[in-house]
Protein backbone atom coordinates (compact mmCIF):
# COMPACT_ATOMS: atom_id res chain seq x y z
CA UNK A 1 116.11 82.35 132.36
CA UNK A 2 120.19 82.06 131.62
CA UNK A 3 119.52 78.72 129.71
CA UNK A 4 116.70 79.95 127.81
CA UNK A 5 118.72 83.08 126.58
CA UNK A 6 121.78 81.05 126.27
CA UNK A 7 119.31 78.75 123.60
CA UNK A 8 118.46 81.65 121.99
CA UNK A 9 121.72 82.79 121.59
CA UNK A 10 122.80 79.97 119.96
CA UNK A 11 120.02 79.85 117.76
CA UNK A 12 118.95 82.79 116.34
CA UNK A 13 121.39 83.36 113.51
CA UNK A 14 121.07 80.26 112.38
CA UNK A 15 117.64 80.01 111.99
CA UNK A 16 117.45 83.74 110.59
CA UNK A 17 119.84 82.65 107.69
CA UNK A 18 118.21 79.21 107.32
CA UNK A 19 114.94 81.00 106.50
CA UNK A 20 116.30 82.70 103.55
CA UNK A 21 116.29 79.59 101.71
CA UNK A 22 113.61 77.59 103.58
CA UNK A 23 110.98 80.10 104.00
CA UNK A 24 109.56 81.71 106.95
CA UNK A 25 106.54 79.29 107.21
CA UNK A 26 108.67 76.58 107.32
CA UNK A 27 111.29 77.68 109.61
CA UNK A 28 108.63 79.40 112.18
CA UNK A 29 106.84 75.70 112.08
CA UNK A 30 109.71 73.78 113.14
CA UNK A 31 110.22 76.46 116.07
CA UNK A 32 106.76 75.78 116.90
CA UNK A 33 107.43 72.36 117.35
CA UNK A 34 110.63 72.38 119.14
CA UNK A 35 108.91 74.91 121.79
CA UNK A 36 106.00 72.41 122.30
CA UNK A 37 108.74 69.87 123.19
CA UNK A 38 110.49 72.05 125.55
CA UNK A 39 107.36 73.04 127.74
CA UNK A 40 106.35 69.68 127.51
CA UNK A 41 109.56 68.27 128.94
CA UNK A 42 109.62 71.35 131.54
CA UNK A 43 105.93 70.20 132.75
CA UNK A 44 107.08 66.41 133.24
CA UNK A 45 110.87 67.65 134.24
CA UNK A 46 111.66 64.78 137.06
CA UNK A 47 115.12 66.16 137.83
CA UNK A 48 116.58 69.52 137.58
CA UNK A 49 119.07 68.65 134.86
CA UNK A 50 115.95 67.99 133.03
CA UNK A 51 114.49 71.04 133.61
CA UNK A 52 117.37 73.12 132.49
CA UNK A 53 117.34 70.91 129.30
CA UNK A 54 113.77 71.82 128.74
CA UNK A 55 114.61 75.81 129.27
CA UNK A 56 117.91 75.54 126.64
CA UNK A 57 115.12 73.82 124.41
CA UNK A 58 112.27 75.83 124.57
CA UNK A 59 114.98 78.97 124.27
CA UNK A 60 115.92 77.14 121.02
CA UNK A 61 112.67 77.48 119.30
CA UNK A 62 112.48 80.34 120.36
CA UNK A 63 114.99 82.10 118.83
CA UNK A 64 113.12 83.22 115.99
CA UNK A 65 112.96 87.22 116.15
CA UNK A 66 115.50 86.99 113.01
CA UNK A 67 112.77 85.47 111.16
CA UNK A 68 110.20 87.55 111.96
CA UNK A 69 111.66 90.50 111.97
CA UNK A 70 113.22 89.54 108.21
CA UNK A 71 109.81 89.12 107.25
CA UNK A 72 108.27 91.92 108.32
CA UNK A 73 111.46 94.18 106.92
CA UNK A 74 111.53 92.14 103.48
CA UNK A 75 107.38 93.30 103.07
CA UNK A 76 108.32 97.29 103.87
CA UNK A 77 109.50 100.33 103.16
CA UNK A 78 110.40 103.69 104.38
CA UNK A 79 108.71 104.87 107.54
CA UNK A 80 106.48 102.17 107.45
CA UNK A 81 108.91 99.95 108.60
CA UNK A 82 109.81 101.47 111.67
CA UNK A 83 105.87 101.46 113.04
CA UNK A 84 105.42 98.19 111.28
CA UNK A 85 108.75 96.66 113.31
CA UNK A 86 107.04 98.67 116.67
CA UNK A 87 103.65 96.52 116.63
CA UNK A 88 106.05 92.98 116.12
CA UNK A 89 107.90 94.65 118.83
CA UNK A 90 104.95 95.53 120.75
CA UNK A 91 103.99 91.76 121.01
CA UNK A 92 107.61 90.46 121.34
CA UNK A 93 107.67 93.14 124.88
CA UNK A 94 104.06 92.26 126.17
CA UNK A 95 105.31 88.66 126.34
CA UNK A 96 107.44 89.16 129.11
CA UNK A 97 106.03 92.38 130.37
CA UNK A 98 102.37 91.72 130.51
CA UNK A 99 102.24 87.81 130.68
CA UNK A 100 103.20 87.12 134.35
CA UNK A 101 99.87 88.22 134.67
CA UNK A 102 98.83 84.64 133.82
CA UNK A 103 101.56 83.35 136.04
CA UNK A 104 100.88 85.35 138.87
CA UNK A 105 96.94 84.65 138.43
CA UNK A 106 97.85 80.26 138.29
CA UNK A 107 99.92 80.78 141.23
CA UNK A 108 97.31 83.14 143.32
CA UNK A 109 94.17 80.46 142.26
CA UNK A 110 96.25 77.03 142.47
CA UNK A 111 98.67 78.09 145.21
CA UNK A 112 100.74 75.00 146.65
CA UNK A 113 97.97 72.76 144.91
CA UNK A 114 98.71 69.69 142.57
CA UNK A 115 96.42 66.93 141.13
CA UNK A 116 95.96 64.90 138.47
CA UNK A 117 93.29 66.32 135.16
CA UNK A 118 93.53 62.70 132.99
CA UNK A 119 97.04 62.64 132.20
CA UNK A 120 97.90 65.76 132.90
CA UNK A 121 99.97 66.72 136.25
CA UNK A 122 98.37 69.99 137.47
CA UNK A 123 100.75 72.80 139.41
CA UNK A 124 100.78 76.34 139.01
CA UNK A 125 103.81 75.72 137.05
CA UNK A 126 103.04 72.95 135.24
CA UNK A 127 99.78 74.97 134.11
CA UNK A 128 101.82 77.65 133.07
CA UNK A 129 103.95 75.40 130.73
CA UNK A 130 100.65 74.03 129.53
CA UNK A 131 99.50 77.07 128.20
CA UNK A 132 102.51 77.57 126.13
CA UNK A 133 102.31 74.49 124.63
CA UNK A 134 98.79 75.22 123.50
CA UNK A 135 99.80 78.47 122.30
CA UNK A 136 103.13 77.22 120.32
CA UNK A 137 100.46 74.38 118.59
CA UNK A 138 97.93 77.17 117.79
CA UNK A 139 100.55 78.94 116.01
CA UNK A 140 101.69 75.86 114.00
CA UNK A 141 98.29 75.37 112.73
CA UNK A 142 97.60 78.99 111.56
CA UNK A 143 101.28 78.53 109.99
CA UNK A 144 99.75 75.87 108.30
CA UNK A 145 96.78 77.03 107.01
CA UNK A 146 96.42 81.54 107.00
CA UNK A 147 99.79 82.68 106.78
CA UNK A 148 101.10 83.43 103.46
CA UNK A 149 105.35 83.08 103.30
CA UNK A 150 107.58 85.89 101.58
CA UNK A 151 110.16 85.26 99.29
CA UNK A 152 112.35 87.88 98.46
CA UNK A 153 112.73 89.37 95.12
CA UNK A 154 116.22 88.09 94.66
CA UNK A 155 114.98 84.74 95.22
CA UNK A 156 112.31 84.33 92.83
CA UNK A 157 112.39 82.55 89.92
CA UNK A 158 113.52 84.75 86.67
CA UNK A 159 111.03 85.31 83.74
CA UNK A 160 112.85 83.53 80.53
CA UNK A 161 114.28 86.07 78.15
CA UNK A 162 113.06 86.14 74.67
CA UNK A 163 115.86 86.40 72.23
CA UNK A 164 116.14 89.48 69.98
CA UNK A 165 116.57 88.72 65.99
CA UNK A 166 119.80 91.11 65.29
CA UNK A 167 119.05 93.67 62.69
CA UNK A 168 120.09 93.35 59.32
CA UNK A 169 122.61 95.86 59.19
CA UNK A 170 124.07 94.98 62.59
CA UNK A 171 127.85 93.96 61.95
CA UNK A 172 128.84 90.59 62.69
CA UNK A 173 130.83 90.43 65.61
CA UNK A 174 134.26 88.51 64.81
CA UNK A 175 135.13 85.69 66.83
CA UNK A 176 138.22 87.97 68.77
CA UNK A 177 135.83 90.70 69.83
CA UNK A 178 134.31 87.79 71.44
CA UNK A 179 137.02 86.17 73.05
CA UNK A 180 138.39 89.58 73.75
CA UNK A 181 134.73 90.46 75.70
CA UNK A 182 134.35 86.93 77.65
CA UNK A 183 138.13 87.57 79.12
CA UNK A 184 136.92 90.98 80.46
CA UNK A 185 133.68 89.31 82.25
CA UNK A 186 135.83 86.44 83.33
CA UNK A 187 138.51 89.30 84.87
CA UNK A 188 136.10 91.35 86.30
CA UNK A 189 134.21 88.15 87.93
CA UNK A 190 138.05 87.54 89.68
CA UNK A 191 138.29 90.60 90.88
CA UNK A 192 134.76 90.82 92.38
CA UNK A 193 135.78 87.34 94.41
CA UNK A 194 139.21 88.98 95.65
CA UNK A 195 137.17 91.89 96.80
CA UNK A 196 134.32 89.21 98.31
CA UNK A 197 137.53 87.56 99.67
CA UNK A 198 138.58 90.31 101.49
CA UNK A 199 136.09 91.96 103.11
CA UNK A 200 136.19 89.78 106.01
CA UNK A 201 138.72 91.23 107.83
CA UNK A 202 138.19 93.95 110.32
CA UNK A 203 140.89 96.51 108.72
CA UNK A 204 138.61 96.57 105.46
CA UNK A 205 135.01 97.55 106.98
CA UNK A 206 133.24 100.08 105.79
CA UNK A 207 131.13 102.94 107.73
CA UNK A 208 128.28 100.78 107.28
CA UNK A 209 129.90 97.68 108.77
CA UNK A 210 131.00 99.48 111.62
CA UNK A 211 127.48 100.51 112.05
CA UNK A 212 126.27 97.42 112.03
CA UNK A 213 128.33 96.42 115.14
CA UNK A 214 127.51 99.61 116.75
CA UNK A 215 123.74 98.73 116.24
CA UNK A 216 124.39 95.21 117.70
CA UNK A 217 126.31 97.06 121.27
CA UNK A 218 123.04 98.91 121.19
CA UNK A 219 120.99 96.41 121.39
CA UNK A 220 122.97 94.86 123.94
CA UNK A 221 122.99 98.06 126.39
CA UNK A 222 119.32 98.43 125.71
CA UNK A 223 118.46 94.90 126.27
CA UNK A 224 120.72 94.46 129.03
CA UNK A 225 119.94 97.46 131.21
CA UNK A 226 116.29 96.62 131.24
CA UNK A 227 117.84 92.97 132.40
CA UNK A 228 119.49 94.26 135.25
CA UNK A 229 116.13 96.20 135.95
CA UNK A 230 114.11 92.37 136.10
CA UNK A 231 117.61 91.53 138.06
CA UNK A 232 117.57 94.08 140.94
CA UNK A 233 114.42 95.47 140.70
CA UNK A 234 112.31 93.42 143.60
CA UNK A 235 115.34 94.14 145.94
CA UNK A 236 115.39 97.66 145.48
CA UNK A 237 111.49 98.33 145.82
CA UNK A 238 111.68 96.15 148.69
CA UNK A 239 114.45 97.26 151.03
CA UNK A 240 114.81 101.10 149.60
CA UNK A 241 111.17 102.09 149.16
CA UNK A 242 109.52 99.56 150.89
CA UNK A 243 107.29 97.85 148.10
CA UNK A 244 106.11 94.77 148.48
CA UNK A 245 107.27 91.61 145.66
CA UNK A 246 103.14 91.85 144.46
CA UNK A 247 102.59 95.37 144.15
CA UNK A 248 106.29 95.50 141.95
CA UNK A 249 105.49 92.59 140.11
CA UNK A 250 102.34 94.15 138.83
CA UNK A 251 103.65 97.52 138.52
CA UNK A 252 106.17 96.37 135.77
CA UNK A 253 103.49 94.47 134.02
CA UNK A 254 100.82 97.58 134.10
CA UNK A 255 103.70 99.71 132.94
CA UNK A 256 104.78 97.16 129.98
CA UNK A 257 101.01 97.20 129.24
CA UNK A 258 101.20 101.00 128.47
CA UNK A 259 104.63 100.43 126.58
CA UNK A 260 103.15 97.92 124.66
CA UNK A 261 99.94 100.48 123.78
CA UNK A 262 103.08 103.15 122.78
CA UNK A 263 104.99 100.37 120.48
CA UNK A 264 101.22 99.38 118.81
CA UNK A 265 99.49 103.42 118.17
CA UNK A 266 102.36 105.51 119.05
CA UNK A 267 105.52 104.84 116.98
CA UNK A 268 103.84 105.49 113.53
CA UNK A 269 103.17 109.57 114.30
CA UNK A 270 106.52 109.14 116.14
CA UNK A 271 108.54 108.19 113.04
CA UNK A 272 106.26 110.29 110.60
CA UNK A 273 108.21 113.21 112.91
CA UNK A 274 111.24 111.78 113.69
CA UNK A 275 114.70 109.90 112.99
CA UNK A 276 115.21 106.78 114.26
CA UNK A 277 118.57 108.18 115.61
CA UNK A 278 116.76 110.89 117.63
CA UNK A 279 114.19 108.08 119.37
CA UNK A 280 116.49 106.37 120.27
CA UNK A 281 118.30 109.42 122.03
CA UNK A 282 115.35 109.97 123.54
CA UNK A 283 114.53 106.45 124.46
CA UNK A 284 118.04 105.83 126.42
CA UNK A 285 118.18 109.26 127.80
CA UNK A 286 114.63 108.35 129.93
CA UNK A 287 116.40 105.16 130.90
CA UNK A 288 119.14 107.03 132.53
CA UNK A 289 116.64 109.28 134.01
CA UNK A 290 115.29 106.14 135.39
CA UNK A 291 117.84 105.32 137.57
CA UNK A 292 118.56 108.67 138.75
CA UNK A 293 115.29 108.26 139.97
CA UNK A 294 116.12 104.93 142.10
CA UNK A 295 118.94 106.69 143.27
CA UNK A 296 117.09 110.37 144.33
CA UNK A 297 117.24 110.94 148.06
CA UNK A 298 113.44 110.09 148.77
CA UNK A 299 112.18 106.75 149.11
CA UNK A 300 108.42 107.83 148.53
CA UNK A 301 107.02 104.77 146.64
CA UNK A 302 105.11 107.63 143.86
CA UNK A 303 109.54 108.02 143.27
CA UNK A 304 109.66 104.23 142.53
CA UNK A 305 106.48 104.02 140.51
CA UNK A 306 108.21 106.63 138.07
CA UNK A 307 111.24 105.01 137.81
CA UNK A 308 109.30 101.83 136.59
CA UNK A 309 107.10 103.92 133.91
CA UNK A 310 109.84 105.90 132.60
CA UNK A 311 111.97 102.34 132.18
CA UNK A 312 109.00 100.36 131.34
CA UNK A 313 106.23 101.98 129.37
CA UNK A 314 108.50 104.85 127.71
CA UNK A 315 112.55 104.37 127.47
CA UNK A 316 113.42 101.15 126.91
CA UNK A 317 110.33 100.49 124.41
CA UNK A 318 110.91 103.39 122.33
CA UNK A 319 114.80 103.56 122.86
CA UNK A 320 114.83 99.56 121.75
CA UNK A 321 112.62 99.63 119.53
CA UNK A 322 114.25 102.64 117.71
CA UNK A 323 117.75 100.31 117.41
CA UNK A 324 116.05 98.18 115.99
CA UNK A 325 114.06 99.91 113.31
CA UNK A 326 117.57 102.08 112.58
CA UNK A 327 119.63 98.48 112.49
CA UNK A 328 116.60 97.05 110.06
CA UNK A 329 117.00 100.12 107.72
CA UNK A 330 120.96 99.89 107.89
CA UNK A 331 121.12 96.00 106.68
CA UNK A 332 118.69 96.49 103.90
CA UNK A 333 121.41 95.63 101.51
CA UNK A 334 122.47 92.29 103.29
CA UNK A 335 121.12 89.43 104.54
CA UNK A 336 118.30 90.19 106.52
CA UNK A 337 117.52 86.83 108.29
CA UNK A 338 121.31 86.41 109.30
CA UNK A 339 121.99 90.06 110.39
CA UNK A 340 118.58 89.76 112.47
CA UNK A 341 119.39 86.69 114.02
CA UNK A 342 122.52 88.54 115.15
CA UNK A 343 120.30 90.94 116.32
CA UNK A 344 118.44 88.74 118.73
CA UNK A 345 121.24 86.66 120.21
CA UNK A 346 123.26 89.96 120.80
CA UNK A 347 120.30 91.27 122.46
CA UNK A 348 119.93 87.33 124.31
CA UNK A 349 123.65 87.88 124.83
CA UNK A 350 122.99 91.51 127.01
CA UNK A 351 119.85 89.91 129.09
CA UNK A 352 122.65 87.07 130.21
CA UNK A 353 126.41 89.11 131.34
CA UNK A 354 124.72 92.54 132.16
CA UNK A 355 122.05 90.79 134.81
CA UNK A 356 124.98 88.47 136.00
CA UNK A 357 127.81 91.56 136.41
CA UNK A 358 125.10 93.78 137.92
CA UNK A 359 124.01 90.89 140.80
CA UNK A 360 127.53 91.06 141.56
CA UNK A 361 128.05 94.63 141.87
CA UNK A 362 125.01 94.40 143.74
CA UNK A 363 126.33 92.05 146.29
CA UNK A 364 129.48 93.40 146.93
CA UNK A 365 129.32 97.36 146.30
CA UNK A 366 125.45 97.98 146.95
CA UNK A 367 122.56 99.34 145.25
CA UNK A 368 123.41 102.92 144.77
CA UNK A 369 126.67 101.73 143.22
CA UNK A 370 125.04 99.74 140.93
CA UNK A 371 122.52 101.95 140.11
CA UNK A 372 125.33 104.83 139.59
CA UNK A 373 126.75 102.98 137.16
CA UNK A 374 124.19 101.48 135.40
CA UNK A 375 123.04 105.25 134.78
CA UNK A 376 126.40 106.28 133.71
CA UNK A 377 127.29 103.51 131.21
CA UNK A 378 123.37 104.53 129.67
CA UNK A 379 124.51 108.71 129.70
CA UNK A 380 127.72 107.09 127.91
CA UNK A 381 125.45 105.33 125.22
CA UNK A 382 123.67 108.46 124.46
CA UNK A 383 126.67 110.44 123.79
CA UNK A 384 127.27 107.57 121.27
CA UNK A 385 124.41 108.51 119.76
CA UNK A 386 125.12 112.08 119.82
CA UNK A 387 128.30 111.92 118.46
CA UNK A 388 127.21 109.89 115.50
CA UNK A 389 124.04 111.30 115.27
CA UNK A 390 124.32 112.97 111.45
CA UNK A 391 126.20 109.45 110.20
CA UNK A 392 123.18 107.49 111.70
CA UNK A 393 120.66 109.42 110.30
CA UNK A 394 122.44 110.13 106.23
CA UNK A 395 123.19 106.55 106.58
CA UNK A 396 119.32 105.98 106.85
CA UNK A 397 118.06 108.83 105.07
């Protein structure tokens, strides 16, 4: 999991800002095929080198939620952008909320099991990397033939100008009024490179800019505290409320299923009624009532199977989604490829250091520690919001 987000770390701005000038179609494709040569080379892995080279691979064409997301934000406007970003959401979350279904069901049929099918080596895992590959070339081929590219308005070619005849009584301009007039373009052209020049530097960002970053540590608290959920959360139902690995592992999935039904037919009334700013208030604040809820005094399993809906199929889908939707809105007037792909890999970046920091403070401090502070660094994030909250939303407006 590391080396896959680690792949997609390293890959998602660049493939969000290579799409601006490639096209989606063509960027998505070559994704496509880099992912069928990752699960490929994870199926036939002989070593475990190998295998981690097949995980940074497959993370690599991966990475392509910049793109995506660019292309779904370049096509819409207004409020329909934030339900429109929900349903690409929706199917980004039920991939790794609702899919270890299939794993879990290869691994309950096949078990320990292994035998040739042709040329194919058949495992539960192998099978699983099989499917993937099928799906990644199924995508390449509707890329190929149904999907129809974007390209931005900016982009397209410009309609030729028909000259206007000057009218007869129209003064002749003299040939210093001309001079006089290319001298001003040429000095105002410096001084727009000077300012292009120098707002690079931290000192110079505006309120925007600084929103920006604030949308990317969002992401990266979001992302990361449901991380450190898929971290510690068979541990904790195991040895403080006494759930079996099974019955957790298919709790998380039935509860992404129902997040994944609120990112598809719940976050257009949702954003019809409210700010971005306020879901995702709301969103974070039900996280941090999720872990009070691991840390509450009984150990009733009903107590763990609320902490996993309000994490799973309510807070961190409308809380994340909600960043995102609020970031997409904020970078309209940038690049939306690159500042997506930045997106991503900060998000990529949370799912790597919050998981590892939390399996520490796990192993040396404890659960409720962890827990504790997992809780308080989310209460901290929503007095972010708070604080904020009238910038976020004028900024938005």
């Amino acid at each position: 999991m590391a080396a896959f987000s680690l792949g997609r770390v390293a890959s998602s701005p660049y493939l969000g800002a290579w799409s601006e000038t490639k096209g989606s179609a063509h960027i998505l494709s070559l994704a496509s095929l880099v992912v069928i040569a990752g699960t490929l080379l994870n199926a036939y892995a002989p070593s475990c080198g190998v295998l981690i080279a097949a995980q940074v691979l497959t993370g690599v064409g991966s990475g392509t939620l910049g793109v995506t997301r660019s292309y779904v934000t370049e096509r819409t406007f207004g409020s329909a952008k934030t339900w429109k970003l929900a349903r690409l959401t929706a199917v980004q979350y039920a991939g790794f909320t609702v899919t270890p279904f299939v794993g879990a069901f290869y691994a309950h049929v096949l078990g320990d099991g292994a035998f040739w099918v042709g040329p194919l080596w058949v495992t539960s895992f192998t099978l699983a990397s099989y499917t993937l590959t099928i799906i990644a070339l199924v995508l390449f081929v509707c890329l190929q033939t149904v999907f129809v590219d974007y390209v931005p308005a900016r982009d397209r070619p410009k309609k030729p100008v028909k000259p206007v005849a000057p009218a007869a009584d129209a003064a002749p301009k003299d040939s210093t009024s001309v001079q006089v007039a290319a001298s001003a373009a040429e000095s105002d052209g410096a001084s727009n490179d000077d300012n292009a020049s120098t707002t690079c530097g931290i000192k110079s960002w505006s309120e925007v800019d600084w929103c920006l970053f604030a949308g990317l540590a969002l992401n990266v608290a979001t992302k990361g505290s449901v991380g450190v959920f898929e971290t510690v959360g068979i541990p904790v139902a195991k040895h403080r409320f006494g759930v079996s690995a099974a019955v957790a592992g298919y709790s998380v999935s039935g509860c992404g299923a129902l997040g994944t039904a609120l990112l598809a037919y719940g976050m257009k009334p949702l954003s019809s009624k409210h700010s971005d700013a306020m879901l995702m208030a709301v969103g974070v604040s039900v996280m941090a009532i999720s872990c009070s809820l691991l840390m509450s005094p009984s150990t009733s399993s009903a107590v763990y199977l609320a902490a996993i809906f309000a994490m799973y199929a309510s807070g961190y889908p409308l809380g994340h989604t909600a960043v995102l939707t609020w970031f997409s809105k904020l970078s309209t007037q940038s690049s939306q490829g690159y500042l997506q792909g930045w997106f991503a890999s900060a998000g990529s970046f949370g799912r790597i250091v919050l998981p590892a920091v939390a399996g520490m403070v796990a192993e040396y401090e404890g659960f409720v520690t962890l827990l504790t502070a997992l809780g308080g660094f989310l209460v901290l994030t929503v007095l972010v919001i708070g604080v904020n909250y009238s910038r976020f939303v004028r900024l938005t407006s």
